[in-house]
Every structure is written in structure tokens, then in C-alpha cells.
C-alpha atoms as a PDB file:
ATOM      1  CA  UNK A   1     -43.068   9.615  32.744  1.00  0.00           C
ATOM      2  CA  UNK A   2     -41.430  12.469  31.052  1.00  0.00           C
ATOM      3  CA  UNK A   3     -39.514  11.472  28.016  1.00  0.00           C
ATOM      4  CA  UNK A   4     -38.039  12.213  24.366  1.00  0.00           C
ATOM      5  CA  UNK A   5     -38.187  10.488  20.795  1.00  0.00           C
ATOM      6  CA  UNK A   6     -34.331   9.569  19.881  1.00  0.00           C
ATOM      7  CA  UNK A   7     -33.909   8.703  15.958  1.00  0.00           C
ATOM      8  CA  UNK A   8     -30.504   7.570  14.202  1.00  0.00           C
ATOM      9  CA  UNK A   9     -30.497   7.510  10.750  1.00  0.00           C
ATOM     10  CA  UNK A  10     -28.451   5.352   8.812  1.00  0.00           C
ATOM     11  CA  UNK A  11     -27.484   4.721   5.360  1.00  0.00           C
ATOM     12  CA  UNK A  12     -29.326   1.069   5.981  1.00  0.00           C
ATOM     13  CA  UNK A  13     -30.959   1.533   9.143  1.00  0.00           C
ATOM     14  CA  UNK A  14     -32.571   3.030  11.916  1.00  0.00           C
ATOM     15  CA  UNK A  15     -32.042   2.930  15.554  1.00  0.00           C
ATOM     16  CA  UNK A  16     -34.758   4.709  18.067  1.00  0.00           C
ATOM     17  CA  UNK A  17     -35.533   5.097  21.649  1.00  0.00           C
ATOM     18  CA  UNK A  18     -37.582   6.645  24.002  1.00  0.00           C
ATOM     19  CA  UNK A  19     -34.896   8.165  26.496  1.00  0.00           C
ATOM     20  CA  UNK A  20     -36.233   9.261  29.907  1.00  0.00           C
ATOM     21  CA  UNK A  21     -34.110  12.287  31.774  1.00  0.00           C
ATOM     22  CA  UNK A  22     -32.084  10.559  33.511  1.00  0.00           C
ATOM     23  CA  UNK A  23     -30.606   8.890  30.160  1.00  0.00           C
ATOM     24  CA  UNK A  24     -32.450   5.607  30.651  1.00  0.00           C
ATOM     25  CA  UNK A  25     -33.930   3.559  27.809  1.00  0.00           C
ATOM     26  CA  UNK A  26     -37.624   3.339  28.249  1.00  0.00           C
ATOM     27  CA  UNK A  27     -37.625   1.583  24.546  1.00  0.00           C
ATOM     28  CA  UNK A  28     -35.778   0.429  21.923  1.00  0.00           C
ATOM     29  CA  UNK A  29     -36.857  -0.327  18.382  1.00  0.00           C
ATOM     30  CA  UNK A  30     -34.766  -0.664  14.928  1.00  0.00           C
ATOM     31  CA  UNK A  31     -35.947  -0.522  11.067  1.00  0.00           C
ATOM     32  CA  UNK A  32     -34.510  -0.864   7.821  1.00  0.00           C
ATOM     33  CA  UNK A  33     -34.071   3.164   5.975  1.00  0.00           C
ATOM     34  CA  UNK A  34     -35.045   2.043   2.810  1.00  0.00           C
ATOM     35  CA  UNK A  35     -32.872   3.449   0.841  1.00  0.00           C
ATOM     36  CA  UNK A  36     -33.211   1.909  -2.553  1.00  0.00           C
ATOM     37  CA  UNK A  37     -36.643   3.428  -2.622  1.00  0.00           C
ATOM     38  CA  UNK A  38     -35.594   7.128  -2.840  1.00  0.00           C
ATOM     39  CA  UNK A  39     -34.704   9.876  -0.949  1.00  0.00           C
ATOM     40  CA  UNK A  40     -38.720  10.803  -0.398  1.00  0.00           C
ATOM     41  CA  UNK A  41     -39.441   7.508   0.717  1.00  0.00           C
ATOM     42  CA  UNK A  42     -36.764   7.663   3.040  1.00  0.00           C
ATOM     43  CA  UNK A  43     -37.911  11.325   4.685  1.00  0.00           C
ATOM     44  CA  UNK A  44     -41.599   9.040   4.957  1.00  0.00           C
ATOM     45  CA  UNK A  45     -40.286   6.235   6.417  1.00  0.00           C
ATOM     46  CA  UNK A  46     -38.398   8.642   9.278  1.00  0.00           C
ATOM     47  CA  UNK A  47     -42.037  10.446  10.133  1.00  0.00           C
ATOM     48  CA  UNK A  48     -43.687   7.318  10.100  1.00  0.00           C
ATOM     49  CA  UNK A  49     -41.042   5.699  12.596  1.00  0.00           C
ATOM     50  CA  UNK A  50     -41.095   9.400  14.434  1.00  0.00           C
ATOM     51  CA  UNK A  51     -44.893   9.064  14.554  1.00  0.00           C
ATOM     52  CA  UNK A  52     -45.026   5.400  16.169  1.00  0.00           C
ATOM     53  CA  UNK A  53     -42.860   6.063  18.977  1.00  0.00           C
ATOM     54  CA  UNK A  54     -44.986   9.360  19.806  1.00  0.00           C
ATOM     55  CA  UNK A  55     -47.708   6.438  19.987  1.00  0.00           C
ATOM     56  CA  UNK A  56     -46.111   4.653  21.636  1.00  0.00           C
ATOM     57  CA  UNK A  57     -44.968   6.712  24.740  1.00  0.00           C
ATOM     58  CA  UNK A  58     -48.369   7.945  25.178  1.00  0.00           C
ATOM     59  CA  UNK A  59     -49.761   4.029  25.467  1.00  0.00           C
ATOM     60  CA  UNK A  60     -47.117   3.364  27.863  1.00  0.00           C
ATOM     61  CA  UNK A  61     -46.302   6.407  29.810  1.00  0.00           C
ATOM     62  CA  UNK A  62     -50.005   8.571  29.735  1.00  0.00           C
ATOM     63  CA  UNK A  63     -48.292  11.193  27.956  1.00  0.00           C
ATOM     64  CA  UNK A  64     -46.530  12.358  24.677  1.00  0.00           C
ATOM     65  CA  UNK A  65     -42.742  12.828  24.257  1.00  0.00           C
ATOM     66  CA  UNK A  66     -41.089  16.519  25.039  1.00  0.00           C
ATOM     67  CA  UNK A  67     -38.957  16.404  22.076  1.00  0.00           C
ATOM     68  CA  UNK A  68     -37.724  14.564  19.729  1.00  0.00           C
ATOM     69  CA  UNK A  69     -34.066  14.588  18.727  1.00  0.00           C
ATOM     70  CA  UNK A  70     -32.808  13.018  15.496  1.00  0.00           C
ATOM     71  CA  UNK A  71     -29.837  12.851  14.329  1.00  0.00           C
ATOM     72  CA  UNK A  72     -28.401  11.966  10.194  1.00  0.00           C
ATOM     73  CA  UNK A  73     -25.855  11.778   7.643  1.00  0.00           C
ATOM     74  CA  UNK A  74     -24.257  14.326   5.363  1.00  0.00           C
ATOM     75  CA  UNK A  75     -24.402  17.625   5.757  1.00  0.00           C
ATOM     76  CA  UNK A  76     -26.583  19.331   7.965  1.00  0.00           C
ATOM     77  CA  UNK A  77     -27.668  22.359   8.832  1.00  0.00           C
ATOM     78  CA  UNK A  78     -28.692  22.040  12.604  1.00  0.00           C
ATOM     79  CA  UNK A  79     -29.580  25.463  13.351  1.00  0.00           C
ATOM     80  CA  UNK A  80     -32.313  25.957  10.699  1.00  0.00           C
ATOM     81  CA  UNK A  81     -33.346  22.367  10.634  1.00  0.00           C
ATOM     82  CA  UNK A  82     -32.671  21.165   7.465  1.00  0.00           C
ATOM     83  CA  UNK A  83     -30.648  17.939   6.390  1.00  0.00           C
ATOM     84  CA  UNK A  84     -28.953  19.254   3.615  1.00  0.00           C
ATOM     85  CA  UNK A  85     -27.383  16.725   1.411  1.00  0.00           C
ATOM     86  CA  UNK A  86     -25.902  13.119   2.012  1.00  0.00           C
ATOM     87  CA  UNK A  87     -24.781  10.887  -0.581  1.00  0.00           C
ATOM     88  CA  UNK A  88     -26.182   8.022   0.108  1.00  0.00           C
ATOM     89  CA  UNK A  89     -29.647   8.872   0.792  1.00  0.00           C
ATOM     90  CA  UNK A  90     -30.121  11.071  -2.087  1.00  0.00           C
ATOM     91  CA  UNK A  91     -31.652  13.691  -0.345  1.00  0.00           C
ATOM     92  CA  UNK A  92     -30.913  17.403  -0.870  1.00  0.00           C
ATOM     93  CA  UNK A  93     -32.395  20.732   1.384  1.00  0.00           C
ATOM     94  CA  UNK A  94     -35.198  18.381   3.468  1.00  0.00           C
ATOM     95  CA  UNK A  95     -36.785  20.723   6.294  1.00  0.00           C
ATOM     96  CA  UNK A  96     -36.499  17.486   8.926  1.00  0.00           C
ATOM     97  CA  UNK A  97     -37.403  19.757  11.504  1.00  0.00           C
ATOM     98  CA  UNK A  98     -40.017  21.648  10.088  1.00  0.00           C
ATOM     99  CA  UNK A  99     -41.784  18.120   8.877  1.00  0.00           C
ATOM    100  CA  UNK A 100     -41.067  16.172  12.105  1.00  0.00           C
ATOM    101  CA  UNK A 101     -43.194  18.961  14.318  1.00  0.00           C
ATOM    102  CA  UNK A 102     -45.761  18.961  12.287  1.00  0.00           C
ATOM    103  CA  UNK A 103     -46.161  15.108  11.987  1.00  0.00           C
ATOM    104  CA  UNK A 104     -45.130  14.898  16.174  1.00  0.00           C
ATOM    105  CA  UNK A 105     -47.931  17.605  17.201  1.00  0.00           C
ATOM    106  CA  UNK A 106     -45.793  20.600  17.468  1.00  0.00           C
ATOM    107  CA  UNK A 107     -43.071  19.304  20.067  1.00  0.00           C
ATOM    108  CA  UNK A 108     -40.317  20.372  19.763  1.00  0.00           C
ATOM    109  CA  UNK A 109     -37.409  18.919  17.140  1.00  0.00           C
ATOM    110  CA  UNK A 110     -33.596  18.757  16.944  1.00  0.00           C
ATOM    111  CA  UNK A 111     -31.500  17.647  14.136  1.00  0.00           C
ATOM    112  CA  UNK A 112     -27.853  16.986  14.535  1.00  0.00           C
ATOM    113  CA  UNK A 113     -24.885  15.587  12.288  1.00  0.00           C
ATOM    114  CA  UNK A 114     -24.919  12.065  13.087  1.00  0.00           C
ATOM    115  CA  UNK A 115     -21.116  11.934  13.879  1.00  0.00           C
ATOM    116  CA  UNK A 116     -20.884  14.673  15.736  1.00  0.00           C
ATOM    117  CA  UNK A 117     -24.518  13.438  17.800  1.00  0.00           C
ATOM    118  CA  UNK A 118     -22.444   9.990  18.463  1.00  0.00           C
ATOM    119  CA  UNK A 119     -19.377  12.459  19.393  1.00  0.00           C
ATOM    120  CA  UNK A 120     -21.908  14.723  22.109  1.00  0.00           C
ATOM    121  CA  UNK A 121     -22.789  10.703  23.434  1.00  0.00           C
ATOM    122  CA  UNK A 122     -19.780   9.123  23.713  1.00  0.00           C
ATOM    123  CA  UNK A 123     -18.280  12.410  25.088  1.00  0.00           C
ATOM    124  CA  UNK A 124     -20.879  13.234  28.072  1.00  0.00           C
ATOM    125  CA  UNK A 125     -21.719   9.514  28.621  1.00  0.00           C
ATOM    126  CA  UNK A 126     -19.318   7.418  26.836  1.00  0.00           C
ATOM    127  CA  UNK A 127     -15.738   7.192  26.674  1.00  0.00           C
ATOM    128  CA  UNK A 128     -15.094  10.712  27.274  1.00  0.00           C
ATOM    129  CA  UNK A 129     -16.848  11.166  30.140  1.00  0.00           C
ATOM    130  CA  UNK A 130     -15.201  13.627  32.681  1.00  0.00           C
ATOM    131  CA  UNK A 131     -13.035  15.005  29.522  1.00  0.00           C
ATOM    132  CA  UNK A 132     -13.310  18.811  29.210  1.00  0.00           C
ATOM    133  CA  UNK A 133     -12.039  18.585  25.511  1.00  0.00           C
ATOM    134  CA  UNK A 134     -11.885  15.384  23.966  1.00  0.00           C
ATOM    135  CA  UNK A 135     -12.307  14.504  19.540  1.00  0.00           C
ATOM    136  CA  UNK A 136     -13.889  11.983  18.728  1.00  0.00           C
ATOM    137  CA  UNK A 137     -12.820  10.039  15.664  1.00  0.00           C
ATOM    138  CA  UNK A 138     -14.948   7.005  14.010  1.00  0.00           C
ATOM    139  CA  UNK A 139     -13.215   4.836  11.634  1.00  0.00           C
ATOM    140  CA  UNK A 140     -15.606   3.357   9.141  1.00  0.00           C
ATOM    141  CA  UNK A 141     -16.482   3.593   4.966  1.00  0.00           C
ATOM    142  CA  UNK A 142     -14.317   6.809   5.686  1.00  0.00           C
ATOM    143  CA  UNK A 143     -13.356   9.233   8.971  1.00  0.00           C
ATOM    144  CA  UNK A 144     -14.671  11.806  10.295  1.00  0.00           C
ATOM    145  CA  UNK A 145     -14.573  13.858  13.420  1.00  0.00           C
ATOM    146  CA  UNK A 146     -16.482  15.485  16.406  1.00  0.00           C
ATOM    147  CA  UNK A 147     -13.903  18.047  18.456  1.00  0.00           C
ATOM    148  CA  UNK A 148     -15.720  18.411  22.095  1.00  0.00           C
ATOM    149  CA  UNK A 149     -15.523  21.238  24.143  1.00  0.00           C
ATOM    150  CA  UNK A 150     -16.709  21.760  27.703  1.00  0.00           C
ATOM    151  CA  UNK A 151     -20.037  18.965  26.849  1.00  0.00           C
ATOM    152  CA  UNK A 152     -20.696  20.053  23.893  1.00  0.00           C
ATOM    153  CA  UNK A 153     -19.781  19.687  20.425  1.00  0.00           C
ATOM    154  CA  UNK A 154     -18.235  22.512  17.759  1.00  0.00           C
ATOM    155  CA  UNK A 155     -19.691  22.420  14.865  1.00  0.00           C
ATOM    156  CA  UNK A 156     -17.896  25.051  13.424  1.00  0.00           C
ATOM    157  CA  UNK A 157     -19.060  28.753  11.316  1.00  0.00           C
ATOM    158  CA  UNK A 158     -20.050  26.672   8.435  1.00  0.00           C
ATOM    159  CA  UNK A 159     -20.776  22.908  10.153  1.00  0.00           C
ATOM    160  CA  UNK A 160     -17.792  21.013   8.780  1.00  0.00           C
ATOM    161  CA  UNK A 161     -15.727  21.291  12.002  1.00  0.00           C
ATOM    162  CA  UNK A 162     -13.796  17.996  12.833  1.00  0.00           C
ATOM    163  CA  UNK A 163     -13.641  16.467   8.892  1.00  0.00           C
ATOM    164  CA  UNK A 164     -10.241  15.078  10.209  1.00  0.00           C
ATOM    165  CA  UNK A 165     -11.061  12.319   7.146  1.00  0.00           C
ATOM    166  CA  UNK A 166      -9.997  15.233   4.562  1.00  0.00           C
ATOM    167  CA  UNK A 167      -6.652  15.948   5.561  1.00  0.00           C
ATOM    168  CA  UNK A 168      -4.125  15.320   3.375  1.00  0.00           C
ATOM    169  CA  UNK A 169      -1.701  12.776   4.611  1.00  0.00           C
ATOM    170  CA  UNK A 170       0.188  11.486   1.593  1.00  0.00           C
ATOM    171  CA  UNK A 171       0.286  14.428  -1.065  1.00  0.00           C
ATOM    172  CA  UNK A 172      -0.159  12.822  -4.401  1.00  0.00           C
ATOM    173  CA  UNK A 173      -1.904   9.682  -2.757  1.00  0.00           C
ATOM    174  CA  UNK A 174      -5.383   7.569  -3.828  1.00  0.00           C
ATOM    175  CA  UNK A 175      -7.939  10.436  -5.424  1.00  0.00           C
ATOM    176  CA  UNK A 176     -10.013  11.483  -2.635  1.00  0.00           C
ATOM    177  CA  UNK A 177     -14.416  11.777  -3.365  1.00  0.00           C
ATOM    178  CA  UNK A 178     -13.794  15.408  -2.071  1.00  0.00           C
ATOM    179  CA  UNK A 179     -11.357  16.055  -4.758  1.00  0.00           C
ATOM    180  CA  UNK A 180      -8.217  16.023  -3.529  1.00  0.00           C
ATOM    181  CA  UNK A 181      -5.475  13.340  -3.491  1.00  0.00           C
ATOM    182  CA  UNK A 182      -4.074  11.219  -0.434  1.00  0.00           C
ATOM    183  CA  UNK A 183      -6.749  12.296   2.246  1.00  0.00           C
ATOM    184  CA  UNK A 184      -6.571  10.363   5.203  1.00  0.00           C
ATOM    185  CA  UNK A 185      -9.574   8.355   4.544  1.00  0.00           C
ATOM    186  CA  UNK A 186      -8.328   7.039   1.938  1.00  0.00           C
ATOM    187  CA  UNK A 187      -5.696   5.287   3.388  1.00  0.00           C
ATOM    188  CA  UNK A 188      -6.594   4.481   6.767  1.00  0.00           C
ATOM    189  CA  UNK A 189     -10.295   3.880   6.864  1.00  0.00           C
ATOM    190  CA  UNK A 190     -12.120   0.630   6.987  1.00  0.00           C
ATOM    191  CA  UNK A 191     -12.549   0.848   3.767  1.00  0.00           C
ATOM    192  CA  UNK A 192      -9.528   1.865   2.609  1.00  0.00           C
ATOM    193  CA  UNK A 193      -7.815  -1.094   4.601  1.00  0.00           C
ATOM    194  CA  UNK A 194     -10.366  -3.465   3.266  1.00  0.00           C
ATOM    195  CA  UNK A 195      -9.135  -2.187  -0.416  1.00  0.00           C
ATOM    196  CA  UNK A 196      -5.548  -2.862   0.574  1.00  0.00           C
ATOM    197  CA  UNK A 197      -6.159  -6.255   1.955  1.00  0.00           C
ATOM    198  CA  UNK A 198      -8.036  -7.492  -0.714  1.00  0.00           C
ATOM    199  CA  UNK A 199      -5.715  -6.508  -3.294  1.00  0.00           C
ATOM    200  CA  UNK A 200      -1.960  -7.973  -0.759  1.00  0.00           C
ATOM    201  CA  UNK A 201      -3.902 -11.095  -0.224  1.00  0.00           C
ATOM    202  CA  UNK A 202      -5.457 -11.907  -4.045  1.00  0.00           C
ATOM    203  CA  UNK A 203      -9.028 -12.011  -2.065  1.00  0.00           C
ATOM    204  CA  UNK A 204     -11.620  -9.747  -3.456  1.00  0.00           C
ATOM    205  CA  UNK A 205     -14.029 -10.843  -0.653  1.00  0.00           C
ATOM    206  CA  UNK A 206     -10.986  -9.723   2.058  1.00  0.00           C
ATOM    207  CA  UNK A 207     -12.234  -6.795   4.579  1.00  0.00           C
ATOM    208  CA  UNK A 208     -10.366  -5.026   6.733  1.00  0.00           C
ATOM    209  CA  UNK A 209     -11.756  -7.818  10.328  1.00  0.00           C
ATOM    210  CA  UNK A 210     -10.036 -10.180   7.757  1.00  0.00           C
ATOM    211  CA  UNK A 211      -6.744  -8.041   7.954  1.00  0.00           C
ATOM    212  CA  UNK A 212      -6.760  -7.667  11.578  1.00  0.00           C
ATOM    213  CA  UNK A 213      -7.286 -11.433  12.275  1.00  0.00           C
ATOM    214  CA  UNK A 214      -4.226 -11.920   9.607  1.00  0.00           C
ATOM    215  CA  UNK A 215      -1.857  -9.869  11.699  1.00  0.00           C
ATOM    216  CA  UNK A 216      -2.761 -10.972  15.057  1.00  0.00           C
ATOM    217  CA  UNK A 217      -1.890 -14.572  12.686  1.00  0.00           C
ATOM    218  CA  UNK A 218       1.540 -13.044  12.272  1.00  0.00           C
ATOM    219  CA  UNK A 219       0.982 -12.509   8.347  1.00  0.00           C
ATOM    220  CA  UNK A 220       4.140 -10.436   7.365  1.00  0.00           C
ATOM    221  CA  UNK A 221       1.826  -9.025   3.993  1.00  0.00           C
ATOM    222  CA  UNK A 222      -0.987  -7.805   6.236  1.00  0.00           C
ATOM    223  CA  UNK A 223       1.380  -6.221   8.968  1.00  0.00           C
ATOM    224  CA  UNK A 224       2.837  -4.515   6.262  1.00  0.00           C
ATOM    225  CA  UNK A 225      -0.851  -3.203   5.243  1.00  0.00           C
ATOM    226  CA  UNK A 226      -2.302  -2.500   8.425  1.00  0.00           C
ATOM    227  CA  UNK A 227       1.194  -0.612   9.801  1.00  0.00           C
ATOM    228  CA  UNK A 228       0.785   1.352   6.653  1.00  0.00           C
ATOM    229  CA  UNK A 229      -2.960   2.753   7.539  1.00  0.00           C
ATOM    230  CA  UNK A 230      -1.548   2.729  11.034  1.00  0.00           C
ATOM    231  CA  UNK A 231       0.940   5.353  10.517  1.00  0.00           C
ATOM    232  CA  UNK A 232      -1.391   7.671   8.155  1.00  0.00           C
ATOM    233  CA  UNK A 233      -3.643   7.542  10.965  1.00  0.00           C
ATOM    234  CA  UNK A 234      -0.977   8.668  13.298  1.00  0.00           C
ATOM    235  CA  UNK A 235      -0.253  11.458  10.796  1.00  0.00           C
ATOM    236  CA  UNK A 236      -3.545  13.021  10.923  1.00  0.00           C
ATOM    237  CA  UNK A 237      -4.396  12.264  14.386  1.00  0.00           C
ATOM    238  CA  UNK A 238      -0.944  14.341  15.503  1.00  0.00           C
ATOM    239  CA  UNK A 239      -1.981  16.990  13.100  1.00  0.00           C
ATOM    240  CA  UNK A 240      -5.502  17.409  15.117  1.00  0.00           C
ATOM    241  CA  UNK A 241      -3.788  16.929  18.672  1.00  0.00           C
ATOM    242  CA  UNK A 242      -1.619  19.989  17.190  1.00  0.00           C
ATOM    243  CA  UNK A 243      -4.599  21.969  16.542  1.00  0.00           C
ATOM    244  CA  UNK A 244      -7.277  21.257  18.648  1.00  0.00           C
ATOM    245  CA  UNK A 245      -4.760  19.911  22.458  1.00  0.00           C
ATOM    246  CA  UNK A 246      -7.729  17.502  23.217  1.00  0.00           C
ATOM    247  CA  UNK A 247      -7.368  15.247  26.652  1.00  0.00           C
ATOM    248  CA  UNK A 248      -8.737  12.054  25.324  1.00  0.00           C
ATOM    249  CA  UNK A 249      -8.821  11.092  21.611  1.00  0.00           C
ATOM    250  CA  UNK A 250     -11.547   8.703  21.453  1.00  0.00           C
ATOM    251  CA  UNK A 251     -11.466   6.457  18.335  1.00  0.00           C
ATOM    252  CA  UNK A 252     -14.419   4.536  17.467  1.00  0.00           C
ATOM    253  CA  UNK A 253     -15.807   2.926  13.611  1.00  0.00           C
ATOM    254  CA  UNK A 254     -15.415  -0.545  12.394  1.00  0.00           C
ATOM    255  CA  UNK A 255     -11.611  -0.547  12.518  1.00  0.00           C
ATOM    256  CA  UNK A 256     -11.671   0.063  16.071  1.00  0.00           C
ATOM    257  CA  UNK A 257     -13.478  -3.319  16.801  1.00  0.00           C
ATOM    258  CA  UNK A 258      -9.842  -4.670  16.310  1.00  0.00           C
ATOM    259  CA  UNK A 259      -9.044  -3.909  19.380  1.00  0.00           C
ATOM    260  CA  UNK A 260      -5.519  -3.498  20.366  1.00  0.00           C
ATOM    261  CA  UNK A 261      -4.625  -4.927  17.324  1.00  0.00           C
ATOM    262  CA  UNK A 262      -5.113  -1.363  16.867  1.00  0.00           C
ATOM    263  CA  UNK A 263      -4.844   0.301  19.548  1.00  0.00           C
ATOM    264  CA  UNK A 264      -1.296  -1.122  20.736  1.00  0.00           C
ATOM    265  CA  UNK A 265       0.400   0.284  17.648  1.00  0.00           C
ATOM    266  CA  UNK A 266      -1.567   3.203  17.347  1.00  0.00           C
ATOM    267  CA  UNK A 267      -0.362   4.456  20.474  1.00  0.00           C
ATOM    268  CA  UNK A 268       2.654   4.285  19.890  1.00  0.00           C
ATOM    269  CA  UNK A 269       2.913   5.672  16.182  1.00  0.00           C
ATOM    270  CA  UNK A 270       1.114   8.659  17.986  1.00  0.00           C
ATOM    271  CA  UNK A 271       3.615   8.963  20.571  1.00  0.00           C
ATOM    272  CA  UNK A 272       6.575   8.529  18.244  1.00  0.00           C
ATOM    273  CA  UNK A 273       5.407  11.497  16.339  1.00  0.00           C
ATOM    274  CA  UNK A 274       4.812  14.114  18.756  1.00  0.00           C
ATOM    275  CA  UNK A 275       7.255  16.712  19.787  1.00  0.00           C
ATOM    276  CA  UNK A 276       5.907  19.282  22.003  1.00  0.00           C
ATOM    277  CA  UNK A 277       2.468  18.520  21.989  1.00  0.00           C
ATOM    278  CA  UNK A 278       0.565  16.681  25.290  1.00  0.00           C
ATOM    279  CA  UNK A 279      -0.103  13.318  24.204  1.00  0.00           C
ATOM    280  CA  UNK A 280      -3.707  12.553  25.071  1.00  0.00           C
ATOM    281  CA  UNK A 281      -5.310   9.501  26.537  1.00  0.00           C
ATOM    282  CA  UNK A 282      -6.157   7.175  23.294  1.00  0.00           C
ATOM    283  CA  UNK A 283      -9.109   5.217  24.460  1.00  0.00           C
ATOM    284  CA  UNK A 284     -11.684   3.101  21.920  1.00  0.00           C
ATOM    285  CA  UNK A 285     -15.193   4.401  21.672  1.00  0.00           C
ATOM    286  CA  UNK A 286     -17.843   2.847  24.366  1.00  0.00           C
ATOM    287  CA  UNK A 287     -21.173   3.362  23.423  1.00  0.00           C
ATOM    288  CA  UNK A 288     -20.649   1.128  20.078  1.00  0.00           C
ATOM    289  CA  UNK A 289     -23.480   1.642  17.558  1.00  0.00           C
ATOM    290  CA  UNK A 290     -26.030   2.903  20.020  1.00  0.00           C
ATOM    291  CA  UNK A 291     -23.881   6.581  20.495  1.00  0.00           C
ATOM    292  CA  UNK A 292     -25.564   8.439  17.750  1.00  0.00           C
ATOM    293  CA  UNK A 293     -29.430   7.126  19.464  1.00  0.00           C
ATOM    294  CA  UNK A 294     -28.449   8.582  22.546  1.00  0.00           C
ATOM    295  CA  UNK A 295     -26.527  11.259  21.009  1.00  0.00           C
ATOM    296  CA  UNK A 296     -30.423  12.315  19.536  1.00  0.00           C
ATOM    297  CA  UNK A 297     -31.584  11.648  22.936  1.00  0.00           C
ATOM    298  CA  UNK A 298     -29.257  14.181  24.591  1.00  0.00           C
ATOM    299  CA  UNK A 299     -30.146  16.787  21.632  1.00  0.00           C
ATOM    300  CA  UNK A 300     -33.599  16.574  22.409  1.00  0.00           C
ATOM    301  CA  UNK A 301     -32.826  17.125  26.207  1.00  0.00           C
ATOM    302  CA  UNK A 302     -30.753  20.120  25.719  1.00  0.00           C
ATOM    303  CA  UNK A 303     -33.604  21.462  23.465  1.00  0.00           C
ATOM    304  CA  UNK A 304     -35.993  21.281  26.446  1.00  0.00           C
ATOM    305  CA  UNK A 305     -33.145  22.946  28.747  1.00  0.00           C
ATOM    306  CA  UNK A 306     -32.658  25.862  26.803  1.00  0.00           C
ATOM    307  CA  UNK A 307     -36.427  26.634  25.869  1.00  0.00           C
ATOM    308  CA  UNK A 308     -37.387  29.556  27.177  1.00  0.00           C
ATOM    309  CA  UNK A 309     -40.888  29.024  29.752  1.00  0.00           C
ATOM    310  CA  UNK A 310     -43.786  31.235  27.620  1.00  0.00           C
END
């Protein structure tokens, strides 16, 4: 059976499959990144994992994967191949691509920015499915972005289109890692709620589920938190809906597991804000933590449909 190698790569872990054309999983298999035992060991680790599912589709299907897409953190530069830096792997300049075909026997490799991979997923198979332009927002440790546009993704002249995360919001608010001062994800993140919560409710150990459970409680201090990230968010999202006009707005992360908790509020913040833009359809993310696996998978397919036969 015909098939590609689909690799996530994750600060912690890694998610993989063996995806067949039709999008199904043929197999599924997870590992730890390995993080703490530097960047090298961590581009080792991802051949070695690349290498076993190659082994494995040949045992189980008589014949070697097509492709293999993968997708990572940080900044990436898609087009030549290379993963260029991200923070919490260490890693700087890698040639993924170029080390991947030669440990895979010369198939074919693509390497994509793992939110905007998740984005292509959740976009062609997800939530967004049917959506001729949709952005994709996850809400985790901070926010990004992936702005979709007739099935695929933009990654823009310089691959930092959709880092929705680094708009300023609150001029003069929390110092941003970037540099500048009252970004968005600093205020309206996971992370950034779990910060607030700890510090309204005297619990160090407080996270951002812990807020969300503490409103739905009817806690007046953790309304006032979470209403407070809600509305930033609503700031930047109606800043992108004024640029970009998307049809859905598809928001995904940790904080989204809140549900409406999130959602109902979020809405209407949006709503409340916008003038004479089209509101779009604000929908939470489907796919969960398996988009940017299948995300890799669809790389790896579109690899294969633009090849040119020799």
C-alpha cells in the first residue's frame, strides 16, 4: 500500500504516522524528543524515529514510504530544508531535509513550521474544512498563527506570516521575549493566563484549566482575569480579521480546551469590536494534538503531487 512517513516534533515529544492517500492512519507511534540531551541528540533521535517507520512500512505494506513529511518548531526555512532555530530545542541552521533523505534512502522530504503544518490540517481536514480562507490561531505557552488561503497555507516572503502572538495589544504592557512590550501573548496565552491566575488566587501551582474551572464556579477574581485575556484576544483577533477577511477563525491551544467558557465570551468581545468588517465563523480547533501529524502527512502528499515524473 502506498504511503508516507508523518513526524511532529515537539518541545517534549513526538507524534508519527504512516498516512495512506486517502488520509487514513495505517500507524501510529509516539516518543519522548529528548530534549535535555542537546540539540544533536535531538536531530538523532528524529532520524532514528524517521528510520523505524521506513522499517516499518516496508514489514507491513511490501514497500517503502513515498515521502516523508515532518513538521517542527521555531523558525524554519521550508523551501531549502533547513530548521533554522527554535528555542527550546537548541538547535540552529540543521539541514532536516538534507539528513532525513539520506537516512530514508533518497525519498523524498518536506519540512514545515509546525503551526502552520497543524494550520494546512485543521484547515483541509479539520475545522476549516470547506473554508476558502480561514487563520488558524493556537493558544498555548504563547500564540501564533497560520492564515489559509485556497488549501494552502502563506507562509509569507520571509516565513513569519501569521505571528498574530506579536502584536501589540496593550502598548507599554508585560515585556514581550521578542522585545517589545504588551504583545498579545503575553496577556492572553495559556501561559500568560496561568501567570495571572496564580498570582489573583495566591496559588503558585494555579494554571490557566484551574482559571477556567474557577469561572464556570462563578469566582468574581478569576472572571475578572480571564475577561481580561478575553478582551486582548479580541483585540488582536479583530486586528487580523481587518487584515487578512478570513471566513472561519479557527482557535485551537490549551486555552481552547475550555470550551465555551471561552468561546461564549469570545464571540462576543469579537463581535462587539467590529465595525465594518465580516465577522467570521469562530469555531474551536478539531483535530486536537494530532493536526500537526497529519499536517506532515499532507506535506509529504503534496510533495509527491507536485514532483515532476523523470
Amino acid at each position: 500500500m502506498k504511503h508516507v512517513i508523518a513526524l511532529d516534533v515537539g518541545g517534549t515529544g513526538m507524534k508519527a504516522a504512516l498516512i495512506a492517500e486517502d488520509g487514513t492512519l495505517l500507524h501510529e507511534a509516539r516518543r519522548a524528543t529528548g530534549r535535555e540531551r542537546g540539540p544533536d541528540a535531538v536531530v538523532e533521535t528524529i532520524q532514528d524515529f524517521a528510520a523505524e517507520l521506513l522499517d516499518t512500512g516496508r514489514e507491513r505494506f511490501g514497500r517503502a514510504a513515498s515521502a516523508a513529511g515532518v513538521a517542527v518548531p521555531g523558525i524554519v526555512d521550508a523551501e531549502n530544508g533547513i530548521a533554522v532555530y527554535a528555542a527550546n530545542l537548541g538547535w540552529r541552521d540543521v539541514p532536516l531535509r538534507t539528513l532525513l533523505t539520506g537516512r530514508l534512502g533518497g525519498i523524498p522530504v518536506a519540512l514545515g513550521h509546525d503551526v502552520r503544518t497543524g494550520g494546512l490540517a485543521e484547515g483541509r481536514i479539520g475545522a476549516g474544512r470547506g473554508a476558502d480562507r480561514f487563520l488558524f490561531v493556537p493558544l498555548g505557552t504563547g500564540i501564533a498563527g497560520a492564515i489559509g488561503i485556497a488549501g494552502r497555507i502563506e507562509a509569507g516572503a520571509h516565513g513569519y506570516a501569521g505571528e498574530i502572538g506579536h502584536i501589540v495589544v496593550r502598548p507599554g504592557g508585560p515585556d514581550c521575549g521578542c522585545g517589545q512590550r504588551g504583545c498579545l501573548e503575553t496577556l492572553a496565552s495559556a501561559a500568560a493566563v496561568s501567570r495571572a491566575w496564580a498570582a489573583a488566587s495566591g496559588d503558585p501551582e494555579a494554571d490557566a484549566a484551574d482559571c477556567a474551572k474557577a469561572v464556570r464556579s462563578g469566582d468574581a477574581r478569576a472572571s475578572e482575569v480571564w475577561l481580561a485575556a478575553v478582551g486582548a484576544l479580541a483585540d488582536g483577533l479583530v486586528t487580523a480579521i481587518t487584515l487578512l477577511d478570513p471566513r472561519t477563525l479557527i482557535i485551537g491551544g490549551g486555552l481552547a480546551e475550555a470550551g465555551e467558557t471561552l468561546f461564549t465570551p469570545l464571540r462576543k468581545a469579537v463581535e462587539e469590536r467590529v465595525t465594518f468588517q465580516r465577522l467570521p465563523h469562530i469555531v474551536p480547533a478539531a483535530l486536537g494534538d494530532t493536526a500537526g501529524c497529519l499536517g506532515a502527512g499532507l506535506l509529504a502528499w503534496d510533495l509527491l503531487a507536485t514532483e515532476v515524473p523523470a
